[in-house]
C-alpha atoms as a PDB file:
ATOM      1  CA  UNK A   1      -1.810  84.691  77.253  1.00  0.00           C
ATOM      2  CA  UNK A   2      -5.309  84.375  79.240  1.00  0.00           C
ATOM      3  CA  UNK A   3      -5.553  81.344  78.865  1.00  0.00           C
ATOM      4  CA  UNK A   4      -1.841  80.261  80.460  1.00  0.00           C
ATOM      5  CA  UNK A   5      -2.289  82.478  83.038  1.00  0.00           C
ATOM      6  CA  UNK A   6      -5.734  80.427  83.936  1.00  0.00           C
ATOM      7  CA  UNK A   7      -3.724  77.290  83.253  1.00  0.00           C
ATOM      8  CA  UNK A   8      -1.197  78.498  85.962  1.00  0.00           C
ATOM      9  CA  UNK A   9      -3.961  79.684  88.518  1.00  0.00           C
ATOM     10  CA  UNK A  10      -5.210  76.193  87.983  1.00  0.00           C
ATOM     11  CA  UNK A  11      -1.238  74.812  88.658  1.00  0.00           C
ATOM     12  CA  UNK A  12      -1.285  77.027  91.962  1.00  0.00           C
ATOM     13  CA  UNK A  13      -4.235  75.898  92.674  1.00  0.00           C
ATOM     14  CA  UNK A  14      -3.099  72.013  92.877  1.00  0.00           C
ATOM     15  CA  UNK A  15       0.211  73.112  94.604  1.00  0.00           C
ATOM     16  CA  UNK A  16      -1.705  74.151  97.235  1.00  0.00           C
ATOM     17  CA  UNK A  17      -3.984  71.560  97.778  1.00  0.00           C
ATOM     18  CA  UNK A  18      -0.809  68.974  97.052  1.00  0.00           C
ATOM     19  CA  UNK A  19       0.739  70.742 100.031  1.00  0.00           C
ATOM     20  CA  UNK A  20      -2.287  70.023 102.489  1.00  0.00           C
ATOM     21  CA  UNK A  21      -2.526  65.751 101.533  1.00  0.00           C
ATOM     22  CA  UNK A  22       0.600  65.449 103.542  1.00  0.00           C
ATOM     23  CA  UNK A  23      -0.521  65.295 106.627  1.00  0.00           C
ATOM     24  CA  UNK A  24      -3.398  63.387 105.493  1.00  0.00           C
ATOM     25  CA  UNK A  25      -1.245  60.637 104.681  1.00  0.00           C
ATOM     26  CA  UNK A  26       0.795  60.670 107.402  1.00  0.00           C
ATOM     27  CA  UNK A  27      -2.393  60.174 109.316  1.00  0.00           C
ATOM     28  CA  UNK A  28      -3.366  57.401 107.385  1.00  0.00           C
ATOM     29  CA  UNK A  29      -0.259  55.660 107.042  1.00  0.00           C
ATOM     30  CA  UNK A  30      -0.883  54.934 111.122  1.00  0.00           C
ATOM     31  CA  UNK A  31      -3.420  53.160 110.075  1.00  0.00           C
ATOM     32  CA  UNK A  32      -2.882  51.666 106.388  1.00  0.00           C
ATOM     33  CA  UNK A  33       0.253  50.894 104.285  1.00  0.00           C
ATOM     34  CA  UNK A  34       0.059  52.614 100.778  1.00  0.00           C
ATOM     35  CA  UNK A  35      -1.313  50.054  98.764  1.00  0.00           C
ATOM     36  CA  UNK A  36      -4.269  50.053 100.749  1.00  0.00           C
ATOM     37  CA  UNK A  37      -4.545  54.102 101.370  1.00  0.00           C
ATOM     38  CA  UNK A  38      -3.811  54.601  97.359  1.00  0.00           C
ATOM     39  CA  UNK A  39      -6.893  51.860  96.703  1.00  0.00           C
ATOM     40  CA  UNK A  40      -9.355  53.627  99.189  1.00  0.00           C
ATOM     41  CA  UNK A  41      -8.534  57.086  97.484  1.00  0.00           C
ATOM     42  CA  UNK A  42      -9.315  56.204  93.966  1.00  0.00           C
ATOM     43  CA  UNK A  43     -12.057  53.605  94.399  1.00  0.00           C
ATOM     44  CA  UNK A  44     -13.836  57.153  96.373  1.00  0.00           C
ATOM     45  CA  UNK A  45     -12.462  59.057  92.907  1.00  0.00           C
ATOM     46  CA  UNK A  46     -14.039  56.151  90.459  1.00  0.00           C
ATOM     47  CA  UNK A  47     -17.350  56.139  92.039  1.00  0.00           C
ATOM     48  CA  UNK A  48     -17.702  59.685  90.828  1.00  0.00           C
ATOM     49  CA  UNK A  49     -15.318  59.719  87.628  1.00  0.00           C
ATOM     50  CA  UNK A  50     -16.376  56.063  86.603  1.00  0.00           C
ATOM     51  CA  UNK A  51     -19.639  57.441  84.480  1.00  0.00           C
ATOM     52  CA  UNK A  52     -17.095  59.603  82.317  1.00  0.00           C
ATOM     53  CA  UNK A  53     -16.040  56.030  80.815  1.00  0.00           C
ATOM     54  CA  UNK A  54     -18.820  56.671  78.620  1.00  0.00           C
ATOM     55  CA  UNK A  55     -18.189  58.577  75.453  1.00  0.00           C
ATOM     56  CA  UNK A  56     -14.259  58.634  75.851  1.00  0.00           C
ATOM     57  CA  UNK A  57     -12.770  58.717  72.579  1.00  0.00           C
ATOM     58  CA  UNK A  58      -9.265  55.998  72.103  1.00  0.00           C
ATOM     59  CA  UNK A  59      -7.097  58.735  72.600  1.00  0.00           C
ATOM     60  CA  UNK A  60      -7.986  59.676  75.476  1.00  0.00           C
ATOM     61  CA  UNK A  61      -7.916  56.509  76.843  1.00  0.00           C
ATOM     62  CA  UNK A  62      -4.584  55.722  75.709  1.00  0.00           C
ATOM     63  CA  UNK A  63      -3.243  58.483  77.170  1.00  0.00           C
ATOM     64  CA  UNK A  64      -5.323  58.339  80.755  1.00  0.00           C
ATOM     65  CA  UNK A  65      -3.994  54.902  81.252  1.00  0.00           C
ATOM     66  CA  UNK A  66      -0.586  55.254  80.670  1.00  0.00           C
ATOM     67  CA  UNK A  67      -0.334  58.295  82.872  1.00  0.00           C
ATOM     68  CA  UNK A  68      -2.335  56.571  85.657  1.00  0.00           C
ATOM     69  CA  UNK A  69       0.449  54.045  85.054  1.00  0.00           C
ATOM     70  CA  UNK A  70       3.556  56.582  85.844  1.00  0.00           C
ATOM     71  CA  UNK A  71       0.887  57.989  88.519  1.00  0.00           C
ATOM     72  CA  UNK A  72       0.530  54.953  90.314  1.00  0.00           C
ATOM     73  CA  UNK A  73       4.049  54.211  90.384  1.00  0.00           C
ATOM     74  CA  UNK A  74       4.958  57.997  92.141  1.00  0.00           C
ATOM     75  CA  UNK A  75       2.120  57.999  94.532  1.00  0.00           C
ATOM     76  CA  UNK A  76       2.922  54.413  95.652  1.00  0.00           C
ATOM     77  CA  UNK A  77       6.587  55.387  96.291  1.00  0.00           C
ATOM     78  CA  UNK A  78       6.008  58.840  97.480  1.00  0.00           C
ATOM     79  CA  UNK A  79       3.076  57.154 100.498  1.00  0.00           C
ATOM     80  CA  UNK A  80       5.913  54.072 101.480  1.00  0.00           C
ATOM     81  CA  UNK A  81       8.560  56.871 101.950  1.00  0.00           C
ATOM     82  CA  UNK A  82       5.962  58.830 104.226  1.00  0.00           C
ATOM     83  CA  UNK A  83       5.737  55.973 106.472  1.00  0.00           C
ATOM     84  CA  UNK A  84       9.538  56.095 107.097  1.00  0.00           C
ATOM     85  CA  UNK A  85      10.515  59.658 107.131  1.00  0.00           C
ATOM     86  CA  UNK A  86       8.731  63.036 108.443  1.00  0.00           C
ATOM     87  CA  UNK A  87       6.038  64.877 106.328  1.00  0.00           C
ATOM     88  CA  UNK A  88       8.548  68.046 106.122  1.00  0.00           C
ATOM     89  CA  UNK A  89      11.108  65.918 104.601  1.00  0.00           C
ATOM     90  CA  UNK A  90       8.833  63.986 102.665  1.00  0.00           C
ATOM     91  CA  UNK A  91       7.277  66.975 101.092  1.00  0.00           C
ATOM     92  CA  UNK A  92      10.743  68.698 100.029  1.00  0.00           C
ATOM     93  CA  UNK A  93      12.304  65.880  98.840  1.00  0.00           C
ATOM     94  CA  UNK A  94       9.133  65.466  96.484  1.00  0.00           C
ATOM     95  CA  UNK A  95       9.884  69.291  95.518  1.00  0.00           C
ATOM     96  CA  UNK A  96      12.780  68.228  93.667  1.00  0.00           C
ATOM     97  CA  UNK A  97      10.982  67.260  90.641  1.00  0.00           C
ATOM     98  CA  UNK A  98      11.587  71.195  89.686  1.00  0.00           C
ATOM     99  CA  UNK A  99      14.841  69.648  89.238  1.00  0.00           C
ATOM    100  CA  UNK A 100      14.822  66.356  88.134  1.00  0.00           C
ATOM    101  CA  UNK A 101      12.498  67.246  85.173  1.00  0.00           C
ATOM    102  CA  UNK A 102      15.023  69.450  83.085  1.00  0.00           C
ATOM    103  CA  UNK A 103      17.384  66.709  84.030  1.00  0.00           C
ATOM    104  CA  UNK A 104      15.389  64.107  82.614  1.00  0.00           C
ATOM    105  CA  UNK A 105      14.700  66.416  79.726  1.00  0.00           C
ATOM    106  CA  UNK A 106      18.227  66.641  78.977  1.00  0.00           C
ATOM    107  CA  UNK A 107      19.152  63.457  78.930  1.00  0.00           C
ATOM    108  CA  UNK A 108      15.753  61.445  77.605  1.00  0.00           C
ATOM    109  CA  UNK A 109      14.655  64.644  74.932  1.00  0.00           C
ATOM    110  CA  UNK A 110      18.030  66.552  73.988  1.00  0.00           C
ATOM    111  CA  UNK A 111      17.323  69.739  75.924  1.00  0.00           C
ATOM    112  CA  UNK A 112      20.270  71.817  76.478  1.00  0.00           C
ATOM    113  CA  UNK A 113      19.830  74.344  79.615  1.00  0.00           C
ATOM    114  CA  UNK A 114      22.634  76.844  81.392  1.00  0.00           C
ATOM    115  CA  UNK A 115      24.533  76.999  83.943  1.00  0.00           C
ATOM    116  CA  UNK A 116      21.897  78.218  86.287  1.00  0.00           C
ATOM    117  CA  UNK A 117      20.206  74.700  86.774  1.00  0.00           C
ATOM    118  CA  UNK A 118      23.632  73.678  88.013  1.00  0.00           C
ATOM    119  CA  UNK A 119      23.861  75.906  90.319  1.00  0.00           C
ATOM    120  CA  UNK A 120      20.306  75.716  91.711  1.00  0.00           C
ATOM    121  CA  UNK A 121      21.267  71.489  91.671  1.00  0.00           C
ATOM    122  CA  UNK A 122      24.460  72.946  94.101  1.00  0.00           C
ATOM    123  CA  UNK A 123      21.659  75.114  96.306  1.00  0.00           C
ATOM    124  CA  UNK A 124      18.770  72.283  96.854  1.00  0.00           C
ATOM    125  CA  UNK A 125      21.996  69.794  97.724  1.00  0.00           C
ATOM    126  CA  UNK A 126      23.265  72.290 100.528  1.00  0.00           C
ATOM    127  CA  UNK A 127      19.858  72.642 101.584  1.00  0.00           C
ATOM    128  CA  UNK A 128      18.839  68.750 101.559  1.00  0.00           C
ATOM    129  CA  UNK A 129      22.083  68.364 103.460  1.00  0.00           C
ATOM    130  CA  UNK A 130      21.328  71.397 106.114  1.00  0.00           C
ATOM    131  CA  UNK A 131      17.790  69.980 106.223  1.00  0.00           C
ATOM    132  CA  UNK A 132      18.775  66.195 107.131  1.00  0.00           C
ATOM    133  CA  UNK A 133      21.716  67.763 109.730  1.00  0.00           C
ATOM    134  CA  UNK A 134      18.907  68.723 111.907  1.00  0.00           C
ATOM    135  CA  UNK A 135      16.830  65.600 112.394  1.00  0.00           C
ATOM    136  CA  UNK A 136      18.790  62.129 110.957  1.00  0.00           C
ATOM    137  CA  UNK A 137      20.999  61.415 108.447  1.00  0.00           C
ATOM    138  CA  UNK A 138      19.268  60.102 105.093  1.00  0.00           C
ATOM    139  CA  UNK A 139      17.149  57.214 105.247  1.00  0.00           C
ATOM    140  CA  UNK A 140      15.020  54.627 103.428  1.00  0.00           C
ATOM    141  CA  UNK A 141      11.855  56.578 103.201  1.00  0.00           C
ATOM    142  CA  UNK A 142      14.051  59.874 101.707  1.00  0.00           C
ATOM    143  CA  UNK A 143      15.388  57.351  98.634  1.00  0.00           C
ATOM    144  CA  UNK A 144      11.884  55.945  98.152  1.00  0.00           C
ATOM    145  CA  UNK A 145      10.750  59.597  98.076  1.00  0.00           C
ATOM    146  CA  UNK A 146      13.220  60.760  95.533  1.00  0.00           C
ATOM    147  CA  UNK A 147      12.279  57.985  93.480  1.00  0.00           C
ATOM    148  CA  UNK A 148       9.013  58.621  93.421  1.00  0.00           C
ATOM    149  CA  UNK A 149       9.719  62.277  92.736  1.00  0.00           C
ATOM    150  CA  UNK A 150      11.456  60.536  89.636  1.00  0.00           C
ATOM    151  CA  UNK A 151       8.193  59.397  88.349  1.00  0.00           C
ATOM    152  CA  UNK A 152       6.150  62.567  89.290  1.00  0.00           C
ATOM    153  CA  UNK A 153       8.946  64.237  86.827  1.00  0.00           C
ATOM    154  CA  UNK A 154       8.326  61.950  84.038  1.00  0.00           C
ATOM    155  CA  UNK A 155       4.596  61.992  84.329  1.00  0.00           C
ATOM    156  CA  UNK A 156       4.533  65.733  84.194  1.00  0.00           C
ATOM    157  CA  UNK A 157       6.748  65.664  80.655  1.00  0.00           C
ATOM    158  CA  UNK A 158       4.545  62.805  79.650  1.00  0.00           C
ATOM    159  CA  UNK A 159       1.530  65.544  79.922  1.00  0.00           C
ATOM    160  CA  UNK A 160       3.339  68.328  78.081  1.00  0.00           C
ATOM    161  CA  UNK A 161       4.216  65.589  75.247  1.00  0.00           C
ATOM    162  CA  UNK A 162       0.383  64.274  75.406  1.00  0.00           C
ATOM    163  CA  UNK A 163      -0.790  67.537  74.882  1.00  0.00           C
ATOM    164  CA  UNK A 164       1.915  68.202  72.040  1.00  0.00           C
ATOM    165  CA  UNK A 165       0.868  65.362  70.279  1.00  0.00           C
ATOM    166  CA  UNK A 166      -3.253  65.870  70.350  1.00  0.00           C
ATOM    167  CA  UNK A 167      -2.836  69.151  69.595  1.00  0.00           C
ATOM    168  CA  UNK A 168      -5.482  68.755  66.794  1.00  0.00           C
ATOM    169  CA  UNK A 169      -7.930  67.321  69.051  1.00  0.00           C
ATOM    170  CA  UNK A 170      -7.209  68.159  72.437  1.00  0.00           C
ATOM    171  CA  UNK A 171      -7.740  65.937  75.238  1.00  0.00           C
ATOM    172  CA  UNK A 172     -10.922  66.359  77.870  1.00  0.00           C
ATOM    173  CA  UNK A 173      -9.438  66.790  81.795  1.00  0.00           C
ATOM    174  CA  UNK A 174     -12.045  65.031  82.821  1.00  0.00           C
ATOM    175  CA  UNK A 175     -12.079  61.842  80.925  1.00  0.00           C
ATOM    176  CA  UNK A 176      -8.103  61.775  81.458  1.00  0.00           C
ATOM    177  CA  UNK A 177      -8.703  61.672  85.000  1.00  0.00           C
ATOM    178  CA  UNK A 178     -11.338  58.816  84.812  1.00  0.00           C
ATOM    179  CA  UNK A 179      -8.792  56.817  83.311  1.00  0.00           C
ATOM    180  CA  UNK A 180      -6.428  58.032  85.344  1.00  0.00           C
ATOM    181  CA  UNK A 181      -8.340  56.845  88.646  1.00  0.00           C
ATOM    182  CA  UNK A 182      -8.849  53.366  87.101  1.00  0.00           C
ATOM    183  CA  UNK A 183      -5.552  52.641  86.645  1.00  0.00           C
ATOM    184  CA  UNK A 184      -4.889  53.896  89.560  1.00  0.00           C
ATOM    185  CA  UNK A 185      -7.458  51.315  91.756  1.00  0.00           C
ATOM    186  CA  UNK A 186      -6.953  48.450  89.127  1.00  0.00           C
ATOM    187  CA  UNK A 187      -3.223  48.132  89.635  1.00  0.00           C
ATOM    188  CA  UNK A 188      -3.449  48.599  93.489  1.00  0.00           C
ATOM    189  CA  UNK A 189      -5.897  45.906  93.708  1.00  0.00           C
ATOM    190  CA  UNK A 190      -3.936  43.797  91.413  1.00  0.00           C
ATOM    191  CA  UNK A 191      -1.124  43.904  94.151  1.00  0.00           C
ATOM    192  CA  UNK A 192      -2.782  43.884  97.092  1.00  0.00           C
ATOM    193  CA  UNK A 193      -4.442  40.272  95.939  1.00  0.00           C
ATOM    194  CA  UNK A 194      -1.109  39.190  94.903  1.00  0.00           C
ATOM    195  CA  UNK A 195      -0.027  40.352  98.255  1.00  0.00           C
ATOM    196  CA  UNK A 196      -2.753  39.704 100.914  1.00  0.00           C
ATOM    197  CA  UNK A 197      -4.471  36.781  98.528  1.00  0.00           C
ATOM    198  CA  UNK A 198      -7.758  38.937  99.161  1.00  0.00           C
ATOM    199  CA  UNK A 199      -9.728  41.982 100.624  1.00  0.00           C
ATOM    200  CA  UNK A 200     -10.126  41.385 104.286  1.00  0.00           C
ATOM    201  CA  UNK A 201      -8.010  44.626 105.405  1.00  0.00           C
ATOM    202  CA  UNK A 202     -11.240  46.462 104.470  1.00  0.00           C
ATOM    203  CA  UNK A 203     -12.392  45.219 108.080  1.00  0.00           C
ATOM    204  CA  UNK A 204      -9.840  47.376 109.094  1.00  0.00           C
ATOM    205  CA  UNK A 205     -10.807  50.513 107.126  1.00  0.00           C
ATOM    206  CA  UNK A 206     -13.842  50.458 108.108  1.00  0.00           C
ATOM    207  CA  UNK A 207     -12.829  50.739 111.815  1.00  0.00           C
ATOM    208  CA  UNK A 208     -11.193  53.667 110.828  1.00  0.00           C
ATOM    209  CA  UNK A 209     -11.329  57.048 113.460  1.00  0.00           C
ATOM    210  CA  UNK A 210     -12.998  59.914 112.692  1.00  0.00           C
ATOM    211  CA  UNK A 211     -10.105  62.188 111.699  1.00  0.00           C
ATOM    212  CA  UNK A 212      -8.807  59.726 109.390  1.00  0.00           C
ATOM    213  CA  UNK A 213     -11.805  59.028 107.643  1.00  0.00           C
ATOM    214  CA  UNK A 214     -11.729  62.638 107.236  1.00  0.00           C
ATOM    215  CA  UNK A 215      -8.627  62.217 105.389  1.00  0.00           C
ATOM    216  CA  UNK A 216      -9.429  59.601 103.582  1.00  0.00           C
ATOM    217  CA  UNK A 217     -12.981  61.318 101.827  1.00  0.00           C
ATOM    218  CA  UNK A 218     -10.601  64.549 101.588  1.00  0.00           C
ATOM    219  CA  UNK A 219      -7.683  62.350  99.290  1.00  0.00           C
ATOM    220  CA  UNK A 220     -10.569  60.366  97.364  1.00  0.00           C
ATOM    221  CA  UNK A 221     -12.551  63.489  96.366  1.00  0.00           C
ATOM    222  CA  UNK A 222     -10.402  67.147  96.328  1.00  0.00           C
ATOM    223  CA  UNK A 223      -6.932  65.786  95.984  1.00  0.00           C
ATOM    224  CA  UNK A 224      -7.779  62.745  93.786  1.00  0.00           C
ATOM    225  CA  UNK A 225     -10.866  64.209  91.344  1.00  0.00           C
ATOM    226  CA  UNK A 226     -10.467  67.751  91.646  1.00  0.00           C
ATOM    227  CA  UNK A 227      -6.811  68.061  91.426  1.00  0.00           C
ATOM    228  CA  UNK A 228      -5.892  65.467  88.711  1.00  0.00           C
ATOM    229  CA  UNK A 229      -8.738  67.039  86.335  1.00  0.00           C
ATOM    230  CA  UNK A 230      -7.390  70.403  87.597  1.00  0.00           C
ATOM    231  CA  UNK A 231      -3.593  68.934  86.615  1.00  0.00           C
ATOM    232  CA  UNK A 232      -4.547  67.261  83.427  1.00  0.00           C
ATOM    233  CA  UNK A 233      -6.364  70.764  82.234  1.00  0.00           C
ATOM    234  CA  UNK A 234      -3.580  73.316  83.665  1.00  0.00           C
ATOM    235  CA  UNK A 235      -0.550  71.165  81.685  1.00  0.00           C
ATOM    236  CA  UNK A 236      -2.586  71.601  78.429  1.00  0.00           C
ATOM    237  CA  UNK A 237      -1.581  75.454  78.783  1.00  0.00           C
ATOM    238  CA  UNK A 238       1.360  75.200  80.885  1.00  0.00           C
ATOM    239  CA  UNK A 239       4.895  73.793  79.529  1.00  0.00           C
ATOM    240  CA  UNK A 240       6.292  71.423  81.527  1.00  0.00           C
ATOM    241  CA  UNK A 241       8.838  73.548  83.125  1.00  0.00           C
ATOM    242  CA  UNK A 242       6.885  76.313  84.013  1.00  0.00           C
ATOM    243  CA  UNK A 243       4.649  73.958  85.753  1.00  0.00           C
ATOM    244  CA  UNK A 244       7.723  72.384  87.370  1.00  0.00           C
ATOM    245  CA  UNK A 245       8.459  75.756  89.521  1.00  0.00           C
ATOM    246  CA  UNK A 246       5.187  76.505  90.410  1.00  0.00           C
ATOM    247  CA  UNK A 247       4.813  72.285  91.782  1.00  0.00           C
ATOM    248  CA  UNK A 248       8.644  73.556  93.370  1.00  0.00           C
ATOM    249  CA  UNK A 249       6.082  75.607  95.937  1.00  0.00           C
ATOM    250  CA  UNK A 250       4.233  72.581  97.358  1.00  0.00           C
ATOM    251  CA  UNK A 251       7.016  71.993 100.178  1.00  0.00           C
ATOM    252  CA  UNK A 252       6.420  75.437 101.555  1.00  0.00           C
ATOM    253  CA  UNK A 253       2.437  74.822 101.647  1.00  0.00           C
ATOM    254  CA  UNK A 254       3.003  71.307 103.665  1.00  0.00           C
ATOM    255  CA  UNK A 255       5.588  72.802 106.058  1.00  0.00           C
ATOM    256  CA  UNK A 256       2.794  75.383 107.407  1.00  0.00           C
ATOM    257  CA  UNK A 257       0.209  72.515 107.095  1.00  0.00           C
ATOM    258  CA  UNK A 258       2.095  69.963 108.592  1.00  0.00           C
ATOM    259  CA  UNK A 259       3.074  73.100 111.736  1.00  0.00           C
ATOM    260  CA  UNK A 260      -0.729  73.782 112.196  1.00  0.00           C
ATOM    261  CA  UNK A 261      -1.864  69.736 112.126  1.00  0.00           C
ATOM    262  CA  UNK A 262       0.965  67.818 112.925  1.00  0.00           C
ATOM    263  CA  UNK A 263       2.973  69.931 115.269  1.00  0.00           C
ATOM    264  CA  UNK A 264       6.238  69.122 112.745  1.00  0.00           C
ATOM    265  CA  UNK A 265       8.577  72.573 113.794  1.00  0.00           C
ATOM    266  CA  UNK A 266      11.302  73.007 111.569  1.00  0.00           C
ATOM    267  CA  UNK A 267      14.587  74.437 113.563  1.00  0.00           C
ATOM    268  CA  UNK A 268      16.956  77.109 111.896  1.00  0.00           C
ATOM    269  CA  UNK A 269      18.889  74.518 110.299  1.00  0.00           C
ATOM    270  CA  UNK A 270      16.010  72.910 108.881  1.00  0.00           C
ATOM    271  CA  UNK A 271      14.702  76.606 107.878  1.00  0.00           C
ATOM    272  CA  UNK A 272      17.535  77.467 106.161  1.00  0.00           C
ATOM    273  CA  UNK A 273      18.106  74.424 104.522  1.00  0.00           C
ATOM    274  CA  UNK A 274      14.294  74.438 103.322  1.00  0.00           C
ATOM    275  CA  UNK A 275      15.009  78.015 101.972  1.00  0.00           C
ATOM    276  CA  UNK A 276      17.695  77.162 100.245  1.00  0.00           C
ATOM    277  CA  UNK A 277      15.773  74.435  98.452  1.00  0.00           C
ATOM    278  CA  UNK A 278      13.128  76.753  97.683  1.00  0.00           C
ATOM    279  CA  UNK A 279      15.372  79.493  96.099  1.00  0.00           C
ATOM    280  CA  UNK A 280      17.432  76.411  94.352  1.00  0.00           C
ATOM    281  CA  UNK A 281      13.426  75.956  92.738  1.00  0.00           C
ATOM    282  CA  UNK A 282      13.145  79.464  91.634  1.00  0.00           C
ATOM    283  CA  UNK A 283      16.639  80.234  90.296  1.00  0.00           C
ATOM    284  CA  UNK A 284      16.325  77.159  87.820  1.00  0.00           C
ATOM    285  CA  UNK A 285      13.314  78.642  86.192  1.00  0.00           C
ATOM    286  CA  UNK A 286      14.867  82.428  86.062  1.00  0.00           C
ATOM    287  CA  UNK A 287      15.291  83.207  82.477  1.00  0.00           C
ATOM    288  CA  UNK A 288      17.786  85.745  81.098  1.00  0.00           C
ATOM    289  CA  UNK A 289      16.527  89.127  79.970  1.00  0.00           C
ATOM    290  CA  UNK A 290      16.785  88.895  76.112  1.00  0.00           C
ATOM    291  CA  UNK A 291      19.307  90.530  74.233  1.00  0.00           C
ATOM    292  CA  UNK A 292      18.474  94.041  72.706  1.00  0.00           C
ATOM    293  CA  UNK A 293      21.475  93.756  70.242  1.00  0.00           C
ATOM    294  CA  UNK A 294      22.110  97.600  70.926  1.00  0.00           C
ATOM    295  CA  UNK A 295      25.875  98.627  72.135  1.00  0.00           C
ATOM    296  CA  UNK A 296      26.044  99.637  75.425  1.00  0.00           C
END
């Protein structure tokens, strides 16, 4: 039991600091597109994760690359829909991976859950729609959002089923992150060649203000080492859906960051919608109260 409750404090813990990269990308994205801003951040992470290489055993290689794989894929998504939508929206839309990882669960792994994640589906769609009301009607940088939120959900059921399956040896945080990063930098220089036909946006980096550079040391080091070891460690003690409604809480973290950086207000609509996605978070993770079996 201590050791969950560490492996949740650990969860929180990368909620909050999830929460707080918003903005940070949203700066960034003024200056870079995501291929570039997801490159910067994990070449920072590799030149302090890159000695961990050494002494990783197969497994955890195996593992660290294919997640850095499904990684890749969400963060890439997740940055181009910041660059077309607001960081409020951006961040709740990415919330919904409360709810699309039971979904995925039921229809990829057989899991059978009640009626409750229904309803909480009915709540966070009344609240997406209240949300939207207030500002514009959906757009290209929601949908690219919600698919990246698709890959965030399978990458956190691909932890719970890595640590399943290395139960007998269980995998080092650390070294999953290392492999992790690599992936991460590898396949966004891999495009970004294929793209641009070489490195010269790095000029442009490099001219980069100070509050943006700022950003940029703050998503290569915290949110990029820190909080994938921090991830990688938590999930090993955490099931996935458990850590599913505690990641439902990173909306609420970048609405007050985005208010105190970005000046982003939310108005009642948007408030109410935003609780109502919140809540819809929540009451999919309430469980029953067992069943005594005594009459009443």
């Amino acid at each position: 039991m201590r050791t969950e409750r560490w492996g949740l404090a650990a969860l929180l813990a990368v909620t909050v600091v999830w929460g707080t990269t918003f903005p940070a990308m949203k700066l960034l994205s003024a200056h870079l597109d995501a291929l570039q801003i997801i490159w910067l951040r994990f070449a920072i992470a590799l030149v302090v994760l890159a000695p961990l290489w050494r002494g990783m055993l197969p497994h955890e290689r195996r593992w660290g690359c294919a997640l850095g794989l499904l990684l890749f894929l969400a963060f890439w998504l997740q940055i181009e829909g910041l660059a077309r939508t607001s960081s409020n929206r951006n961040a709740f839309v990415t919330g919904l991976n409360v709810l699309v990882v039971p979904l995925i669960a039921m229809a990829a792994l057989g899991r059978r859950y009640g009626w409750r994640l229904w309803a909480a589906c009915a709540m966070a769609c009344a609240g997406m729609a209240l949300m939207f009301h207030e500002n514009e009607p959906w757009n290209l940088g929601d949908t690219l959002t919600l698919a990246s939120t698709v890959f965030y959900a399978l990458y956190i059921l691909a932890l719970e089923e890595c640590a399943r399956r290395t139960a007998a040896q269980p995998l080092r945080a650390t070294r999953m992150a290392a492999a992790q990063a690599t992936v991460m930098a590898l396949a966004s220089t891999a495009l970004l060649l294929a793209r641009d036909g070489g490195m010269g946006w790095l000029r442009t980096a490099g001219e980069l203000p100070a509050d943006a550079l700022l950003a940029l040391l703050y998503l290569g080091l915290l949110a990029s080492v820190v909080v994938v070891t921090l991830q990688a460690w938590g999930q090993q003690r955490v099931d996935a859906l458990r850590s599913a409604i505690v990641f439902g809480l990173e909306p609420v973290f970048a609405a007050l960051t985005a208010w105190v950086l970005l000046g982003e207000r939310l108005g009642w609509a948007g408030i109410g919608g935003a609780s109502l996605i919140v809540g819809a978070l929540v009451f999919s993770q309430i469980q029953p109260a067992p069943s005594t079996g005594k009459p009443v």
